[in-house]
N, C-alpha and C. Protein backbone atom coordinates (compact mmCIF):
# COMPACT_ATOMS: atom_id res chain seq x y z
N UNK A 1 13.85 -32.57 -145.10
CA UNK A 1 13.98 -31.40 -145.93
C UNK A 1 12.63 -30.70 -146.05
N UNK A 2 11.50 -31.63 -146.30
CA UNK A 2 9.97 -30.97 -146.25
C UNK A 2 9.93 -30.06 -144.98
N UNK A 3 10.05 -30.40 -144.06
CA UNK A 3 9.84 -29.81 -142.27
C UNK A 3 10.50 -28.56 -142.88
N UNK A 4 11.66 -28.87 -143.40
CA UNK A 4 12.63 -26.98 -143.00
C UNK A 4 11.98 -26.35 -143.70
N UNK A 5 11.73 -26.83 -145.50
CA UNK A 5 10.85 -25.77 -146.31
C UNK A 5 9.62 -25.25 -145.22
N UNK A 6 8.53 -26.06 -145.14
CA UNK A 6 7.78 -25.43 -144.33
C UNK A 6 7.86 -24.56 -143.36
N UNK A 7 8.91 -24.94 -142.24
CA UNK A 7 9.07 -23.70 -141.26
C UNK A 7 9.76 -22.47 -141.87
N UNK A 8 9.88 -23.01 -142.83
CA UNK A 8 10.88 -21.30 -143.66
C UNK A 8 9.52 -20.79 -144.37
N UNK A 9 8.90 -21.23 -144.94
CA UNK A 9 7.79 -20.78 -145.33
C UNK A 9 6.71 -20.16 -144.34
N UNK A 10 6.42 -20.57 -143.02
CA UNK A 10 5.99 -19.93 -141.89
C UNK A 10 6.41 -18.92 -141.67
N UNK A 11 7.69 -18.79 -141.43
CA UNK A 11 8.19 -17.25 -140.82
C UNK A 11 8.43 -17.02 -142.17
N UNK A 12 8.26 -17.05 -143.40
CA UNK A 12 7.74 -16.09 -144.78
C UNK A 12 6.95 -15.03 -144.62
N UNK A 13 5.63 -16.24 -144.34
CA UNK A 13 4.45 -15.25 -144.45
C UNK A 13 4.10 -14.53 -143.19
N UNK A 14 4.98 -15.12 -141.86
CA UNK A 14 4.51 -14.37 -140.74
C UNK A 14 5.56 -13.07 -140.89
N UNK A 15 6.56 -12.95 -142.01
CA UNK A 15 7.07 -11.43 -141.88
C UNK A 15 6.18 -10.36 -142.97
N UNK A 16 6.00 -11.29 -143.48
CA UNK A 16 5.06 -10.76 -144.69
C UNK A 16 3.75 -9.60 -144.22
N UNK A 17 3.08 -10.53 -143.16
CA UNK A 17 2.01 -10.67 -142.75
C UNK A 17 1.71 -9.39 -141.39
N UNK A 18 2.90 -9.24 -140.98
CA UNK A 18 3.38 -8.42 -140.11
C UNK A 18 3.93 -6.87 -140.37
N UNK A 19 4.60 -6.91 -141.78
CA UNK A 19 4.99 -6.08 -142.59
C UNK A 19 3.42 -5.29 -143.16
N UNK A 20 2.88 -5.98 -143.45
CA UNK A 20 1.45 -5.39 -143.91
C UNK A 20 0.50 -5.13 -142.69
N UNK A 21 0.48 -5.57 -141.46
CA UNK A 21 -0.02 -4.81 -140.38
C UNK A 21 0.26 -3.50 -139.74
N UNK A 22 1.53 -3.68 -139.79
CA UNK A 22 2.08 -2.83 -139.55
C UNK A 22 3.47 -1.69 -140.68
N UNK A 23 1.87 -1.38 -141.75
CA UNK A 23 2.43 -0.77 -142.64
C UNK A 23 1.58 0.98 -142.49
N UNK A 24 0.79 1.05 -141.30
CA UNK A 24 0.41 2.45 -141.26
C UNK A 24 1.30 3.20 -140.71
N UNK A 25 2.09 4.20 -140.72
CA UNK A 25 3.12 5.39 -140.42
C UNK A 25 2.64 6.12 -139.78
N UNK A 26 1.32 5.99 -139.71
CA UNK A 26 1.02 7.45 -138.34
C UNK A 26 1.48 7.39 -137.01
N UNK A 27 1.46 8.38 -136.68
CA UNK A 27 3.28 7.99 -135.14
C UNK A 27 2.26 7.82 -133.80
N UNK A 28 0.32 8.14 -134.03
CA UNK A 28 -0.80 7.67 -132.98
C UNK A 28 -0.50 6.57 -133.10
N UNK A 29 -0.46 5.45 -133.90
CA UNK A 29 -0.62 4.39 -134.01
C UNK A 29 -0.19 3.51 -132.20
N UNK A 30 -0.99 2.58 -131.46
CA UNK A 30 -0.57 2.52 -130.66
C UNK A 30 -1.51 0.50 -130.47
N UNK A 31 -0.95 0.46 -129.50
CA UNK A 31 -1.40 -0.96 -129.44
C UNK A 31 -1.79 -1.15 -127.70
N UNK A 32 -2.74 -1.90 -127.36
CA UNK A 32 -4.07 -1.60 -126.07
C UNK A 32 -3.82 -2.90 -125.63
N UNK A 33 -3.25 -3.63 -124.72
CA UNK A 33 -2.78 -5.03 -123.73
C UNK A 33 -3.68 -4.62 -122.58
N UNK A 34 -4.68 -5.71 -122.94
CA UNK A 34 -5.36 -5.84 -120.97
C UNK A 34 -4.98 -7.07 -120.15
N UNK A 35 -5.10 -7.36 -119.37
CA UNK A 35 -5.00 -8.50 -118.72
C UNK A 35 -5.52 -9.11 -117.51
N UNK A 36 -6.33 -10.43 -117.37
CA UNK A 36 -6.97 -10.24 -116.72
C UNK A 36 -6.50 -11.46 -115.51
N UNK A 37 -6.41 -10.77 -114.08
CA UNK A 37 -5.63 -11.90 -113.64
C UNK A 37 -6.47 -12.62 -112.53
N UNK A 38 -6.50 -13.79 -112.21
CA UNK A 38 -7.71 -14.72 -111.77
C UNK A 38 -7.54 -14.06 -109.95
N UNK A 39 -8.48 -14.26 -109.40
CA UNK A 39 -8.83 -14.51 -108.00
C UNK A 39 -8.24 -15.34 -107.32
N UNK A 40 -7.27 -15.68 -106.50
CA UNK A 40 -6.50 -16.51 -106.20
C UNK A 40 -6.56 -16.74 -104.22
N UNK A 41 -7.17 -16.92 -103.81
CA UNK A 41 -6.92 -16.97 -102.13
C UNK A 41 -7.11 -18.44 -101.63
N UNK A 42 -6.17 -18.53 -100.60
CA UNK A 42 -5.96 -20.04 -99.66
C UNK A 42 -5.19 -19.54 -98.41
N UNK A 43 -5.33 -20.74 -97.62
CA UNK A 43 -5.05 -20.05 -96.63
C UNK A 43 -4.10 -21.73 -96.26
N UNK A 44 -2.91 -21.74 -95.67
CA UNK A 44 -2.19 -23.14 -95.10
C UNK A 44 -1.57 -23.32 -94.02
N UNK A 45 -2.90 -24.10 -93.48
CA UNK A 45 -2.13 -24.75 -91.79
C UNK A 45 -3.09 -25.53 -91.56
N UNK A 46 -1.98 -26.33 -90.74
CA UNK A 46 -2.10 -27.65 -90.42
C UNK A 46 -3.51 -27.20 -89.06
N UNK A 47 -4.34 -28.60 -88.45
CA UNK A 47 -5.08 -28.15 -87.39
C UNK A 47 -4.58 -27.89 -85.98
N UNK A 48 -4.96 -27.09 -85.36
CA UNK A 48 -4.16 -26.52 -84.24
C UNK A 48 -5.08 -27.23 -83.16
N UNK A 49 -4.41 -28.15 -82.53
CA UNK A 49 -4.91 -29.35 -81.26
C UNK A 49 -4.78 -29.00 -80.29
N UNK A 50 -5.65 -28.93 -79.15
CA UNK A 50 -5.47 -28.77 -77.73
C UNK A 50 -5.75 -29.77 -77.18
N UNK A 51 -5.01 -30.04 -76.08
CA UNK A 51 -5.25 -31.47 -75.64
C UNK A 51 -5.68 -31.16 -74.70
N UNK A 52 -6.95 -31.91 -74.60
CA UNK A 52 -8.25 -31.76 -72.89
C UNK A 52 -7.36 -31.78 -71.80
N UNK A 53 -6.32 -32.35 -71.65
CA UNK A 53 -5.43 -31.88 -70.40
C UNK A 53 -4.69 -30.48 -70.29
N UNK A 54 -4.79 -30.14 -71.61
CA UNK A 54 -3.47 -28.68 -71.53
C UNK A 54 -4.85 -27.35 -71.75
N UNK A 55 -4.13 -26.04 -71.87
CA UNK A 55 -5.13 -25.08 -71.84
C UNK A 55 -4.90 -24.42 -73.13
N UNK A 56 -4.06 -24.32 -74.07
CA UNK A 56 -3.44 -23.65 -74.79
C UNK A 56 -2.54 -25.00 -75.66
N UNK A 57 -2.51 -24.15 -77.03
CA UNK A 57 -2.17 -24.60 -78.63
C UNK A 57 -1.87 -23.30 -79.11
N UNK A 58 -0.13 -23.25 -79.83
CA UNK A 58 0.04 -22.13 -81.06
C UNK A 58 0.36 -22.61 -82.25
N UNK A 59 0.13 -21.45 -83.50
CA UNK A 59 0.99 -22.05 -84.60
C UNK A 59 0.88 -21.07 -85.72
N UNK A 60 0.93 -20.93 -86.55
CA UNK A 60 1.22 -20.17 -87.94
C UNK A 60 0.12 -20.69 -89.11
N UNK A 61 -0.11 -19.62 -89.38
CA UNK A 61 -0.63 -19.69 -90.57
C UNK A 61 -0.38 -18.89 -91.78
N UNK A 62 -0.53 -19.63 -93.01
CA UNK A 62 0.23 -18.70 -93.97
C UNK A 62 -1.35 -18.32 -94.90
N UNK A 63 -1.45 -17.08 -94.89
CA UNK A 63 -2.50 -16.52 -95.59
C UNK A 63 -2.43 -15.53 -97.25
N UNK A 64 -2.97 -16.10 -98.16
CA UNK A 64 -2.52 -15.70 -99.40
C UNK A 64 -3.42 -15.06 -100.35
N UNK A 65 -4.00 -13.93 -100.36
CA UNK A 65 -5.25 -13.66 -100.77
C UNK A 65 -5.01 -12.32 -102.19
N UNK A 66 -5.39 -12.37 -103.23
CA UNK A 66 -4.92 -11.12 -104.08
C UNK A 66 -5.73 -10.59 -104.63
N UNK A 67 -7.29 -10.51 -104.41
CA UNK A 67 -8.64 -9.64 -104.16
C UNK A 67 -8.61 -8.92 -103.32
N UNK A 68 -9.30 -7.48 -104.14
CA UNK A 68 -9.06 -6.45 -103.27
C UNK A 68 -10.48 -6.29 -102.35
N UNK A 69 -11.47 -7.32 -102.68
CA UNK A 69 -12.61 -7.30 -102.39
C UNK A 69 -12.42 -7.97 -100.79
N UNK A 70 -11.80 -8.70 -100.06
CA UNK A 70 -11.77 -8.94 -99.03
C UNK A 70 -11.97 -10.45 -98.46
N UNK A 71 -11.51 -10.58 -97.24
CA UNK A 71 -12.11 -12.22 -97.25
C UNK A 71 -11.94 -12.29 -95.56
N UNK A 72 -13.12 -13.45 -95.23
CA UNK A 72 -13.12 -13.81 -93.77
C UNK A 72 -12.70 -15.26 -93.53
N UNK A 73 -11.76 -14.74 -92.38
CA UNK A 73 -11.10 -16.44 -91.68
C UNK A 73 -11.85 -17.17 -90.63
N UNK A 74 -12.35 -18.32 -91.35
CA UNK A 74 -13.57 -19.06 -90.09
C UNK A 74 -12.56 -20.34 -89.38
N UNK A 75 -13.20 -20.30 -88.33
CA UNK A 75 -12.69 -21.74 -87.58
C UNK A 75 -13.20 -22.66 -87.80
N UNK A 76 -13.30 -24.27 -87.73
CA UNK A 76 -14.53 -25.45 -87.67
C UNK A 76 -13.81 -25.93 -86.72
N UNK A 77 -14.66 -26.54 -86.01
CA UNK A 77 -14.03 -27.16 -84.71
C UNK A 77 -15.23 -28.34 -84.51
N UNK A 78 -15.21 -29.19 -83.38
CA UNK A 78 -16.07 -30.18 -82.97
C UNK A 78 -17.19 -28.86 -82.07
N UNK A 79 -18.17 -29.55 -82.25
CA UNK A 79 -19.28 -28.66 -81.08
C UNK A 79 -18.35 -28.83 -79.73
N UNK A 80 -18.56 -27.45 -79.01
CA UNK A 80 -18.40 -27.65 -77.40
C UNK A 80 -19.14 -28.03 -77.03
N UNK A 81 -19.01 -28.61 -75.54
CA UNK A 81 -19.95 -29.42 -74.79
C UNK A 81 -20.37 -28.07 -73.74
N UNK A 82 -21.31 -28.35 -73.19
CA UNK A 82 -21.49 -27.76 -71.68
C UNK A 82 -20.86 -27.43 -70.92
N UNK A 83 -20.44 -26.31 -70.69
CA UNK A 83 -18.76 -25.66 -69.91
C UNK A 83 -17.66 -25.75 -70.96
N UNK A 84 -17.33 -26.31 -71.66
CA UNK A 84 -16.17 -25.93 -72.35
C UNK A 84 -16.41 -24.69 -73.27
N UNK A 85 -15.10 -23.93 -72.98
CA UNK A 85 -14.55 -22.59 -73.66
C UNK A 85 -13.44 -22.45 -74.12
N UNK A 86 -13.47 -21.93 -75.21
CA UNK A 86 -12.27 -21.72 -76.02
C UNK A 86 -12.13 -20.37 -76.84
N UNK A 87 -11.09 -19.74 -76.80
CA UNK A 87 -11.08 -18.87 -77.84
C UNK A 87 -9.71 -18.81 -78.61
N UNK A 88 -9.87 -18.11 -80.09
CA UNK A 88 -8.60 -18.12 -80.67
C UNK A 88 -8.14 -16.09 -81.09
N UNK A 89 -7.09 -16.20 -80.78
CA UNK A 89 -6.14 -14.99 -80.66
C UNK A 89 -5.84 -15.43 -82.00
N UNK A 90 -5.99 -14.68 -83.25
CA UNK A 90 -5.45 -14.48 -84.77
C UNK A 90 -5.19 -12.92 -84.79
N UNK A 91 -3.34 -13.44 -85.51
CA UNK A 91 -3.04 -12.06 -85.58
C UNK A 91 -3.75 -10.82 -84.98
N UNK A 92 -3.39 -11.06 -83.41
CA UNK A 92 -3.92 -10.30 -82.97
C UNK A 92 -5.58 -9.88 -81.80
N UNK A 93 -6.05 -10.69 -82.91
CA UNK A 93 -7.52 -10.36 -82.53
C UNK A 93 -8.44 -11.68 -82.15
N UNK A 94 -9.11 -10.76 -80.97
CA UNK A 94 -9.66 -12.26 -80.32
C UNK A 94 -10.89 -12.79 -80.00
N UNK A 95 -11.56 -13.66 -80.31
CA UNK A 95 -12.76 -14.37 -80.49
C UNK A 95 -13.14 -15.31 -79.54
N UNK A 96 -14.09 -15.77 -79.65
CA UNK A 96 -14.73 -16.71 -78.56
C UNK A 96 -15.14 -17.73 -79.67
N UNK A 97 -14.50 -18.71 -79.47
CA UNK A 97 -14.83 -19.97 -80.23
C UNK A 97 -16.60 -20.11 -80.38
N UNK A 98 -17.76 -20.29 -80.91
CA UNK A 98 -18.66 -20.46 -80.67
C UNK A 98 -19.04 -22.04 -80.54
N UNK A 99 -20.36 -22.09 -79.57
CA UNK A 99 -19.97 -23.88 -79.43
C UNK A 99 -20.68 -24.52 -80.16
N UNK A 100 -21.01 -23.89 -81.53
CA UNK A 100 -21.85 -24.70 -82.67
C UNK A 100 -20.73 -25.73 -83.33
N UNK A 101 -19.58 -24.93 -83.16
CA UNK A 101 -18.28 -25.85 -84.05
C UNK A 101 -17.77 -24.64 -85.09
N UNK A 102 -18.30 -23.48 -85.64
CA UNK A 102 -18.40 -22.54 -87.01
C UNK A 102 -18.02 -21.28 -86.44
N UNK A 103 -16.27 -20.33 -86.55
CA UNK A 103 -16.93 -19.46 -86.08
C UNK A 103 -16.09 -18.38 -86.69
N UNK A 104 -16.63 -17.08 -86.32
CA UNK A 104 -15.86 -16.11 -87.43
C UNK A 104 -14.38 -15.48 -86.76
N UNK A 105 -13.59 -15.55 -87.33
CA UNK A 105 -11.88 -15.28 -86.87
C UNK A 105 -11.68 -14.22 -86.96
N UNK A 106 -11.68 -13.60 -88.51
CA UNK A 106 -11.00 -12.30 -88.98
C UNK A 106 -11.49 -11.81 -89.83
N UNK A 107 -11.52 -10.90 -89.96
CA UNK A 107 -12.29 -10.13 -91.61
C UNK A 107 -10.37 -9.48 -92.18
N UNK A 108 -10.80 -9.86 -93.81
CA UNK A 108 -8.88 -8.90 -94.15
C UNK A 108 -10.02 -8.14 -95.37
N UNK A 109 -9.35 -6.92 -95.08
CA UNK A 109 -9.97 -5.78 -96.51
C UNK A 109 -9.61 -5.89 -97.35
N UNK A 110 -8.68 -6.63 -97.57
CA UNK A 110 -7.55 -6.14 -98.90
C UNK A 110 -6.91 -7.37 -99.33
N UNK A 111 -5.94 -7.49 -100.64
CA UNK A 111 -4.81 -8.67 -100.46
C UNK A 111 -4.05 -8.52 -99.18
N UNK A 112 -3.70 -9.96 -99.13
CA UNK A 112 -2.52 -10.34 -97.93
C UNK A 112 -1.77 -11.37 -98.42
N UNK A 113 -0.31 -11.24 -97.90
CA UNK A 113 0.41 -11.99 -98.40
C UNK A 113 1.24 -12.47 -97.17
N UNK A 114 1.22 -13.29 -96.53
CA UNK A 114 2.38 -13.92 -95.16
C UNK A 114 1.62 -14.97 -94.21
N UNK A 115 2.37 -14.89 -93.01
CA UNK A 115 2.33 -15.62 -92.16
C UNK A 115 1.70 -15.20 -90.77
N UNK A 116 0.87 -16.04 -90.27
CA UNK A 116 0.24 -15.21 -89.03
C UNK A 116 -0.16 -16.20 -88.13
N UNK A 117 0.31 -15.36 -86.75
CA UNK A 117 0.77 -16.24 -85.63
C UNK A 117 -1.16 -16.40 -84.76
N UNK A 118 -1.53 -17.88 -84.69
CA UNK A 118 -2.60 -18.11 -83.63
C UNK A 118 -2.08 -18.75 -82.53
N UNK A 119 -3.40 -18.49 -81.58
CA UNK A 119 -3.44 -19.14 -80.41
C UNK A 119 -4.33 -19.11 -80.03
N UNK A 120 -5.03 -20.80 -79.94
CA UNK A 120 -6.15 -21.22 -78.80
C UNK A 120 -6.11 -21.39 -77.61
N UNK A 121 -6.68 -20.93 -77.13
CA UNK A 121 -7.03 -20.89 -75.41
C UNK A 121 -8.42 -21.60 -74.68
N UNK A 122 -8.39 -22.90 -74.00
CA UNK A 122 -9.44 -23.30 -73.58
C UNK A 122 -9.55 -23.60 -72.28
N UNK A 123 -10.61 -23.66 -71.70
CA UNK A 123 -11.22 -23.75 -70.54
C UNK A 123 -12.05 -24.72 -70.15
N UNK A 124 -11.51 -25.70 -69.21
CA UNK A 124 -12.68 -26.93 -69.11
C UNK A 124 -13.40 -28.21 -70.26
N UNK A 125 -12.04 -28.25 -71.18
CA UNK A 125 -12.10 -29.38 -71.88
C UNK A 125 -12.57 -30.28 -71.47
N UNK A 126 -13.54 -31.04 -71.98
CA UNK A 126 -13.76 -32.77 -71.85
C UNK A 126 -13.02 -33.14 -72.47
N UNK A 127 -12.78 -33.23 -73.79
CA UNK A 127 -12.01 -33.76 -74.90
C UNK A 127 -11.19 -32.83 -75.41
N UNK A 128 -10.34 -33.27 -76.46
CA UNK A 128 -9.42 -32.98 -77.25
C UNK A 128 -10.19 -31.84 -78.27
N UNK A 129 -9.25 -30.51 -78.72
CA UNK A 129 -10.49 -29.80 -79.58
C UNK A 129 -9.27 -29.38 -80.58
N UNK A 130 -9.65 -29.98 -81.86
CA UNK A 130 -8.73 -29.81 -83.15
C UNK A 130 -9.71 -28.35 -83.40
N UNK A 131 -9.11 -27.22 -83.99
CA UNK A 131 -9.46 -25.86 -84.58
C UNK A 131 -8.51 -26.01 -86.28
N UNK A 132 -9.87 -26.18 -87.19
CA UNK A 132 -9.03 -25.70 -88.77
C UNK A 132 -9.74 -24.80 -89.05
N UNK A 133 -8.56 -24.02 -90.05
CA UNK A 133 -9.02 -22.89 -90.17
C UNK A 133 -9.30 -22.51 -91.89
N UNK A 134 -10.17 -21.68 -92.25
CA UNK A 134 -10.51 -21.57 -93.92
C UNK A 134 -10.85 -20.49 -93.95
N UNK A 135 -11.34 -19.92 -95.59
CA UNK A 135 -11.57 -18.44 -95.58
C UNK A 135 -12.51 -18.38 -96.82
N UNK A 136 -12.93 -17.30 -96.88
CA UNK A 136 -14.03 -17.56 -97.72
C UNK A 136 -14.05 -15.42 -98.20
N UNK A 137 -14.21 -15.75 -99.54
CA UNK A 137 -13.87 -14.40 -100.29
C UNK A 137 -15.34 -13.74 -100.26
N UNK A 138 -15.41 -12.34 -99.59
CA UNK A 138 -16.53 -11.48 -99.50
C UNK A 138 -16.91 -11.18 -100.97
């Protein structure tokens, strides 16, 4: 019985309380909501493998970014060796793997929201070359 008095007594004073805020009549009267919504970007896919016997690896990536400030898609990969070449085709656009292991994919201006089709292409593998991919907000 205590609990109910109390919550009846809550919404008492919160009509009360409300009633007296909003007891000015001028018809300006207006009320100002901002909101502030966080920075949110990732990017998800799995690593895209080429196997030192084959020349070529595809796959998807889902890219999710809602800054209007922009962001770049890097590769990491193992260092190339001496003669090996690789490059990756992202949405579109195409790069030369660099053989430090680090390299730059894509620049996006804007939010993005979907899925986007890669493909590595290599040349003269010794080994196996896993490509992951990340992004990093300008």
């Amino acid at each position: 019985m205590r609990t109910c008095i109390s919550i009846t007594a809550l919404f008492i004073a919160a009509g009360v309380l409300s009633t007296t805020a909003h007891g000015n009549t001028d018809a300006n009267t207006g009320v100002q909501i901002s909101l502030v919504v966080p920075e949110v970007c990732q990017i998800e896919s799995s690593a895209i493998t080429v196997d030192a016997s084959g020349e070529s690896a595809s796959g998807t990536v889902f890219e999710m970014c809602n800054t209007g400030r922009g962001f770049r898609v890097i590769a990491s990969h193992r260092a190339l060796i001496g003669g090996e070449q690789a490059q990756i085709t992202y949405d579109g656009e195409i790069r030369q793997l660099d053989s430090s292991g680090f390299s730059d994919v894509a620049y996006r201006s804007g939010p993005m929201l979907g899925d986007v089709p890669v493909t590595i292409q290599t040349n003269g593998l010794v080994q196996n070359l896993s490509v992951s991919l990340g992004l990093t907000i300008i």
